[in-house]
PDB file of N, CA and C in Angstrom:
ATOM      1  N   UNK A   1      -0.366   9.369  36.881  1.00  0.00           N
ATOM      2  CA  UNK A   1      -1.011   9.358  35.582  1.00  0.00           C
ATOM      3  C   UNK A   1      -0.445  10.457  34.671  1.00  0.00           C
ATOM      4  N   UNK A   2      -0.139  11.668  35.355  1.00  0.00           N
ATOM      5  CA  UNK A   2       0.462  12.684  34.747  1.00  0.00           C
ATOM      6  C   UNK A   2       1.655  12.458  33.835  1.00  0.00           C
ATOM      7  N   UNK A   3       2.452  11.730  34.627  1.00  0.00           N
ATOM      8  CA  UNK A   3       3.693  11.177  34.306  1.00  0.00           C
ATOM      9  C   UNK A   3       3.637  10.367  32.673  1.00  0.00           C
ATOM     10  N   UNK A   4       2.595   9.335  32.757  1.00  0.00           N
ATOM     11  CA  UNK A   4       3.031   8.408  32.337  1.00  0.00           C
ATOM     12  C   UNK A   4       2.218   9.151  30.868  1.00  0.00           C
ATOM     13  N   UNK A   5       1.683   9.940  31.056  1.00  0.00           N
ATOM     14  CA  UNK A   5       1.069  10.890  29.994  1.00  0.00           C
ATOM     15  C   UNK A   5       2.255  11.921  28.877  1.00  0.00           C
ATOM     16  N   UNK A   6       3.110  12.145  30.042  1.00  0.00           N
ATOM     17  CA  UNK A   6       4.002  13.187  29.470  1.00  0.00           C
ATOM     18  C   UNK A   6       5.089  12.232  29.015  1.00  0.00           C
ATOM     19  N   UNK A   7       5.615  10.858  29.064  1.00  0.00           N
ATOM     20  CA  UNK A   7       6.080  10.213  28.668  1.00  0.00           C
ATOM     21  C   UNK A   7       5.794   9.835  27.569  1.00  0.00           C
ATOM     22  N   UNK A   8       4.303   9.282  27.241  1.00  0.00           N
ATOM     23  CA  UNK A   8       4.022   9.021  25.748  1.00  0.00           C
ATOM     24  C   UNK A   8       3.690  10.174  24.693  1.00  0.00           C
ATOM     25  N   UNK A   9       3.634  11.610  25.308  1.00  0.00           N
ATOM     26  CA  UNK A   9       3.824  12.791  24.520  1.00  0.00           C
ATOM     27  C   UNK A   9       5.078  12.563  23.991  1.00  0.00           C
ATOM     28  N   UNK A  10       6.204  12.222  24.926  1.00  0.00           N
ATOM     29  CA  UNK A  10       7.585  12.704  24.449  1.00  0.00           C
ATOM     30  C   UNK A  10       7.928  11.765  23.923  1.00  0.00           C
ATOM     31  N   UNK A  11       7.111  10.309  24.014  1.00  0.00           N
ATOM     32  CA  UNK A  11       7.874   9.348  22.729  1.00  0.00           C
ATOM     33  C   UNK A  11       7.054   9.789  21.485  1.00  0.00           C
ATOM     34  N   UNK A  12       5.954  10.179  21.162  1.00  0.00           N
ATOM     35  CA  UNK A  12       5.273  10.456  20.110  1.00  0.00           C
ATOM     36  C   UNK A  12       5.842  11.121  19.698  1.00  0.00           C
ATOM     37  N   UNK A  13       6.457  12.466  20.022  1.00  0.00           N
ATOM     38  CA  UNK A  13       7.161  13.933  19.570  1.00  0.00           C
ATOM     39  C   UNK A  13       8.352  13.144  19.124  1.00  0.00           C
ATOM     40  N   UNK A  14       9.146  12.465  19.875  1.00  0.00           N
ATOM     41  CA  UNK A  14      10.524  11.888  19.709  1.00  0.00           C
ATOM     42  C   UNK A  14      10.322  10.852  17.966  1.00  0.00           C
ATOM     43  N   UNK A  15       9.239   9.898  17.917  1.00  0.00           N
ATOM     44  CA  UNK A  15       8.851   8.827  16.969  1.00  0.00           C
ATOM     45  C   UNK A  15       8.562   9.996  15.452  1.00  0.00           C
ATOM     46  N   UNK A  16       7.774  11.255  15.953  1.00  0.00           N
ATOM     47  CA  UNK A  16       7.878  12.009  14.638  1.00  0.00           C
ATOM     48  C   UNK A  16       9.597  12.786  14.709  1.00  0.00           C
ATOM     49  N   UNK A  17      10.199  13.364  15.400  1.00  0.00           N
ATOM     50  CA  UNK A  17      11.148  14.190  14.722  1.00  0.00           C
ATOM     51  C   UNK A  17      12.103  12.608  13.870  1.00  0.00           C
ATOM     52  N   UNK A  18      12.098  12.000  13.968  1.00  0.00           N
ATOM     53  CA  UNK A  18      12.921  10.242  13.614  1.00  0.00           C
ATOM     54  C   UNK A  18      12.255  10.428  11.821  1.00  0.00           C
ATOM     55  N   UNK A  19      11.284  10.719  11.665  1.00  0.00           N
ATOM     56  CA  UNK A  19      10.961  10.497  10.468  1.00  0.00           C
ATOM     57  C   UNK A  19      11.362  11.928   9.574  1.00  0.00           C
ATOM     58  N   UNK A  20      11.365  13.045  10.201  1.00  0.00           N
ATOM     59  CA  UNK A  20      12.215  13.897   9.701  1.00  0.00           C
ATOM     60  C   UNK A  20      14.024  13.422   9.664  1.00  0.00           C
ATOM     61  N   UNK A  21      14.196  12.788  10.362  1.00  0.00           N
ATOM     62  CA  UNK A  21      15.856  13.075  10.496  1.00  0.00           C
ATOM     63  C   UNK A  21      16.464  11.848   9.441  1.00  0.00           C
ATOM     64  N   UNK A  22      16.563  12.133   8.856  1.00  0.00           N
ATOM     65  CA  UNK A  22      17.080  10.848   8.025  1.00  0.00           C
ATOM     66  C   UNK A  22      18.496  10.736   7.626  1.00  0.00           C
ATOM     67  N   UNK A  23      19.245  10.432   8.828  1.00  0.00           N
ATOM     68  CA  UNK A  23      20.753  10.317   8.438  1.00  0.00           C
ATOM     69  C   UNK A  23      21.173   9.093   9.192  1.00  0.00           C
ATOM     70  N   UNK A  24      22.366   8.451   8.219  1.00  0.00           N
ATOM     71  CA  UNK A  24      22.418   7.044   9.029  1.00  0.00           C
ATOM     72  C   UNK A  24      24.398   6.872   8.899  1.00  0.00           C
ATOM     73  N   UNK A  25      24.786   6.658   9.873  1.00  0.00           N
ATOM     74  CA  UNK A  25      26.431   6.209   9.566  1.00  0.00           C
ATOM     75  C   UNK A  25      26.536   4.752   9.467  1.00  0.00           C
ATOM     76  N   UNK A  26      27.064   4.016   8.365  1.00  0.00           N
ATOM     77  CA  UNK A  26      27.567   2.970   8.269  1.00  0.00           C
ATOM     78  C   UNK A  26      29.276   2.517   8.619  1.00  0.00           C
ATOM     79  N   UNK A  27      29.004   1.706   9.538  1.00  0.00           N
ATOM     80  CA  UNK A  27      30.646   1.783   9.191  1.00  0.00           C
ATOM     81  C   UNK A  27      30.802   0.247   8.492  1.00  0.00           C
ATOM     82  N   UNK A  28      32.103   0.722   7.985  1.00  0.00           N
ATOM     83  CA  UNK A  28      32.233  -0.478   6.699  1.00  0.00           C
ATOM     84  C   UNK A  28      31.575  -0.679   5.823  1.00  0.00           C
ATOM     85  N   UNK A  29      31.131   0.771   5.276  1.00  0.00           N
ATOM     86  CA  UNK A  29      30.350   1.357   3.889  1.00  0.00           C
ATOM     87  C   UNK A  29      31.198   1.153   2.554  1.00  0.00           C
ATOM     88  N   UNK A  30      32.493   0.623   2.544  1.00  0.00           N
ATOM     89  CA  UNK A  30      32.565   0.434   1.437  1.00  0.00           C
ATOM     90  C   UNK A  30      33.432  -0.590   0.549  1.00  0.00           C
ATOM     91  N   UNK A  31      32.681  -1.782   1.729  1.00  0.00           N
ATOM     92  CA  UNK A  31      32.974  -2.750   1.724  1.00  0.00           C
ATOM     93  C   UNK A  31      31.821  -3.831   0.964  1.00  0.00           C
ATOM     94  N   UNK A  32      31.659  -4.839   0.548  1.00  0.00           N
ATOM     95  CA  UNK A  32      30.178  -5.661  -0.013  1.00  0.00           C
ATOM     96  C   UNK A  32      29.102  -5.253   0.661  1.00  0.00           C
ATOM     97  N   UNK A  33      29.039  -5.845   1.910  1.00  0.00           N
ATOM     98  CA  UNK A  33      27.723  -5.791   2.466  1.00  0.00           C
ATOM     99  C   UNK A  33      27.148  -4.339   3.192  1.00  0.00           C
ATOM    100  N   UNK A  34      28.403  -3.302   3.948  1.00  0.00           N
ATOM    101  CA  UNK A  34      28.338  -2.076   3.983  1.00  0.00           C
ATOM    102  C   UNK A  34      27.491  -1.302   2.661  1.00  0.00           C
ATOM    103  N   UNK A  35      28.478  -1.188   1.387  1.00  0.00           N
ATOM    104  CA  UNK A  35      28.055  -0.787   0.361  1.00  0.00           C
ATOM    105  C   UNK A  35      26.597  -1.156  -0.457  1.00  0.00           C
ATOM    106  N   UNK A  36      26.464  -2.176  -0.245  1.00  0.00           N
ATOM    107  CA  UNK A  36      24.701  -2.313  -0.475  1.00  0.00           C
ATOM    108  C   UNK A  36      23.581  -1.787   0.595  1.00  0.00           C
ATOM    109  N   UNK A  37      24.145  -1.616   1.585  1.00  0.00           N
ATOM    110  CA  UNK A  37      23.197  -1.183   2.902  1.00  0.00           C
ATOM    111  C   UNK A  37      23.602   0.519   2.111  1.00  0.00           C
ATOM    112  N   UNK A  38      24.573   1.148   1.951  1.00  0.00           N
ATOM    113  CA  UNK A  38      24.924   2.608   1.435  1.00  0.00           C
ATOM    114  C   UNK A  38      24.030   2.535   0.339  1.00  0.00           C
ATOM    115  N   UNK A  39      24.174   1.979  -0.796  1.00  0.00           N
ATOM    116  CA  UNK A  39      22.878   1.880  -1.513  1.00  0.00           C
ATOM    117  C   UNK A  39      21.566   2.158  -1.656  1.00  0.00           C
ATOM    118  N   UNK A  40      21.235   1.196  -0.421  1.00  0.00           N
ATOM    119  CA  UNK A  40      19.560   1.380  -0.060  1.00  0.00           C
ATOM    120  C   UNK A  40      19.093   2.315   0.719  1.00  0.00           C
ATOM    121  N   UNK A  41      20.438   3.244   1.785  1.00  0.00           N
ATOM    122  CA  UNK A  41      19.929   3.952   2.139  1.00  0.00           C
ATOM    123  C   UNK A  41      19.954   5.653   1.235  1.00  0.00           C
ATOM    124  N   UNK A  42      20.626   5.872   0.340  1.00  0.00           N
ATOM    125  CA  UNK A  42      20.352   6.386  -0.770  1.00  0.00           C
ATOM    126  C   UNK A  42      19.145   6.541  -1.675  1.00  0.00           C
ATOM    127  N   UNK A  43      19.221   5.373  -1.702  1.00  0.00           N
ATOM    128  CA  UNK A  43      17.471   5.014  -2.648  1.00  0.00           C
ATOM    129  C   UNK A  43      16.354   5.731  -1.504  1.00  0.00           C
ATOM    130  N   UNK A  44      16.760   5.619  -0.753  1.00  0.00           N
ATOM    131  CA  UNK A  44      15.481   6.147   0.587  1.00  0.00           C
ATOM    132  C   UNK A  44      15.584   7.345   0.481  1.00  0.00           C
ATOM    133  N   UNK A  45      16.498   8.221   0.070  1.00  0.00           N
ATOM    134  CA  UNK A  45      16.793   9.925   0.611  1.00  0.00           C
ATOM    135  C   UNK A  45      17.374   9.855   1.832  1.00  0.00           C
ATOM    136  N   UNK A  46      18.340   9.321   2.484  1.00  0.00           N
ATOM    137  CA  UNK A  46      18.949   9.186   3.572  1.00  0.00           C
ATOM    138  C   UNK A  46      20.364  10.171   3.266  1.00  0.00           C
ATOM    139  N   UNK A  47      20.476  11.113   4.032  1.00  0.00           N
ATOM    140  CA  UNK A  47      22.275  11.361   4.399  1.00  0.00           C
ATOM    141  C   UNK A  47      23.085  10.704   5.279  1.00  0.00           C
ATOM    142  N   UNK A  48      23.831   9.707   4.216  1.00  0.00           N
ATOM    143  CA  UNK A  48      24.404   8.662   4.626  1.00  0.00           C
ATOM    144  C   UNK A  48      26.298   9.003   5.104  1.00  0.00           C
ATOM    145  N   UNK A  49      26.637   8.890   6.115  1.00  0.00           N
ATOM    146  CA  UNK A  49      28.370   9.004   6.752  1.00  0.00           C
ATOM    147  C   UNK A  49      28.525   7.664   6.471  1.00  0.00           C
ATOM    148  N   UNK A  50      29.591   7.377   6.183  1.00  0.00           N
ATOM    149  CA  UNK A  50      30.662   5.920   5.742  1.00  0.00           C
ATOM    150  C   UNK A  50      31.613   6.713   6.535  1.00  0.00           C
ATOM    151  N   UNK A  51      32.308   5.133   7.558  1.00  0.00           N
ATOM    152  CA  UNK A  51      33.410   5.234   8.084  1.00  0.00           C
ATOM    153  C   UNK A  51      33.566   4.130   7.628  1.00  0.00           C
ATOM    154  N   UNK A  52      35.044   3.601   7.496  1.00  0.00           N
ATOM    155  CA  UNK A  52      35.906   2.829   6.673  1.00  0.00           C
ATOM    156  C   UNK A  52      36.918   3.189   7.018  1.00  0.00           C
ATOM    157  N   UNK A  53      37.979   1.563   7.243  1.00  0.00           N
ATOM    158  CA  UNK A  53      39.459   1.920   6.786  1.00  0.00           C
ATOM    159  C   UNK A  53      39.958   1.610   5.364  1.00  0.00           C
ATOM    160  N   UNK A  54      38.893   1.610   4.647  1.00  0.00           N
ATOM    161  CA  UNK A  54      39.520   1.413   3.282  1.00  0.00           C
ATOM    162  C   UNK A  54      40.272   0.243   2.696  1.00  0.00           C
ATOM    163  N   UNK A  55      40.722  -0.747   4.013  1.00  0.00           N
ATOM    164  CA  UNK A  55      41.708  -1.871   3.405  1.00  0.00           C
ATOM    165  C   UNK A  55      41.210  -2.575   1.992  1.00  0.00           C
ATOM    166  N   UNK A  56      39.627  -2.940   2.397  1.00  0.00           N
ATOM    167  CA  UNK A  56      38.850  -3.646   1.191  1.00  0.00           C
ATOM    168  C   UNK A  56      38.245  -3.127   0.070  1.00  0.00           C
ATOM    169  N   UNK A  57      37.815  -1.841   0.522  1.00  0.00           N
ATOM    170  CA  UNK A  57      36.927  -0.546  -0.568  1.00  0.00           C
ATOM    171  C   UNK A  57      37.747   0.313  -0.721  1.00  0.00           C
ATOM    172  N   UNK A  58      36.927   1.316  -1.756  1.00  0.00           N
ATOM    173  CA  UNK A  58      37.871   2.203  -2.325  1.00  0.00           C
ATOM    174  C   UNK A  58      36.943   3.360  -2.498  1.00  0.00           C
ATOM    175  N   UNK A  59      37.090   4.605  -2.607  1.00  0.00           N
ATOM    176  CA  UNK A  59      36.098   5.821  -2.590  1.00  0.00           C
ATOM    177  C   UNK A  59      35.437   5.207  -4.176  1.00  0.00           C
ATOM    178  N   UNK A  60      36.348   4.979  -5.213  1.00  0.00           N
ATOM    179  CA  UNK A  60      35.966   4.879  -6.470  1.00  0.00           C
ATOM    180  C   UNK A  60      34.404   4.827  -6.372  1.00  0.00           C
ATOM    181  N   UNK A  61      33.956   3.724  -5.741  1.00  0.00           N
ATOM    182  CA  UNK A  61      32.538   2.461  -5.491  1.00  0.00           C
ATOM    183  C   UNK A  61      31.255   4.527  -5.588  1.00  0.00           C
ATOM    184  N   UNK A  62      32.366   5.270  -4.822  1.00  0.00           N
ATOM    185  CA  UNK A  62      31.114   6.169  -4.345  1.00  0.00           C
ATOM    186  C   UNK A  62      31.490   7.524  -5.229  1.00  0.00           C
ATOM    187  N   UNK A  63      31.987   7.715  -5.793  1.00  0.00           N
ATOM    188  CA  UNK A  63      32.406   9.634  -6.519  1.00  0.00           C
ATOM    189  C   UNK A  63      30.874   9.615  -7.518  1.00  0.00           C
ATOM    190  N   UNK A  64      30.928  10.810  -7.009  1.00  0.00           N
ATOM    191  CA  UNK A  64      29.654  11.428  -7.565  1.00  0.00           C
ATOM    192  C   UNK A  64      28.227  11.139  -7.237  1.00  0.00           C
ATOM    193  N   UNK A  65      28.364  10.252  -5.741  1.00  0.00           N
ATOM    194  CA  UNK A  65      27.007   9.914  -5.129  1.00  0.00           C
ATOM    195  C   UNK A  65      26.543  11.865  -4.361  1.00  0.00           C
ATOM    196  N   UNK A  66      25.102  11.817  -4.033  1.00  0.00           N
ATOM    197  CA  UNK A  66      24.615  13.214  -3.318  1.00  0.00           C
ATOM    198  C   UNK A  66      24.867  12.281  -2.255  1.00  0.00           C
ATOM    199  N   UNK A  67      24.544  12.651  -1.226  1.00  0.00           N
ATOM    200  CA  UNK A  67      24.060  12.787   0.375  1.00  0.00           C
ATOM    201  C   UNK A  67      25.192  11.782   1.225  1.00  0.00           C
ATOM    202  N   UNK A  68      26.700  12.015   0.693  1.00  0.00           N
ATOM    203  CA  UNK A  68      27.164  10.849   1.435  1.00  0.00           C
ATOM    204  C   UNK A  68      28.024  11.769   1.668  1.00  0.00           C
ATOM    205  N   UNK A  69      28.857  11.470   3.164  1.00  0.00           N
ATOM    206  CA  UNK A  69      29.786  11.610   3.558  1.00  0.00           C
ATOM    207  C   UNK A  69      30.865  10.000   4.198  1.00  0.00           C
ATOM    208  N   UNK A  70      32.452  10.312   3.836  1.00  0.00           N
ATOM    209  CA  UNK A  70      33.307   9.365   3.952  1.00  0.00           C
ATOM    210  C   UNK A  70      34.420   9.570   4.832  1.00  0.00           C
ATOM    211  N   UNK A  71      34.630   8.827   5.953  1.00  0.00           N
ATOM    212  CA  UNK A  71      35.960   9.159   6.622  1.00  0.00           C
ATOM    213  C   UNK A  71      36.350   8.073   6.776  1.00  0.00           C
ATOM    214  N   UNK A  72      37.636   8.211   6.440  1.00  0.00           N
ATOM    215  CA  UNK A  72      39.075   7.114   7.066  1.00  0.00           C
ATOM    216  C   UNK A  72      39.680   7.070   7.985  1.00  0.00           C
ATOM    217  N   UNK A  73      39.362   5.797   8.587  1.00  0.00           N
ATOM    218  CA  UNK A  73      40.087   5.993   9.496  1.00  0.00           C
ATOM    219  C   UNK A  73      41.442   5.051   9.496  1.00  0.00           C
TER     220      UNK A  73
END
């Protein structure tokens, strides 16, 4: 019983730090359907990572957004 006690402590503890942490990586952020998901998670207050190889997108879509980070790969 102990157990199964300290288990749903640590998903409760785990389910709140999730609502503090708000960062999400997309990959293929800056592409159509990537880039609207980058969007919405913006609109949320999310610090959003884009990975991309760029073939289809272009940084242009994003200069001068806050909370994003972009890597190429």
């Amino acid at each position: 019983m102990g157990s199964e006690l300290q288990t749903n402590l640590s998903w409760l503890w785990l389910k709140d730090k999730m609502k503090e942490i708000k960062k999400i990586v997309v990959t293929g952020g800056l592409g159509f359907i990537g880039f609207n998901l980058v969007e919405k998670f913006l609109k949320e207050k999310y610090e959003v990572i884009i990975i991309d190889s760029m073939i289809s997108g272009t940084k242009n879509k994003i200069s001068g957004k806050k909370n994003l980070k972009v890597f190429d790969i």
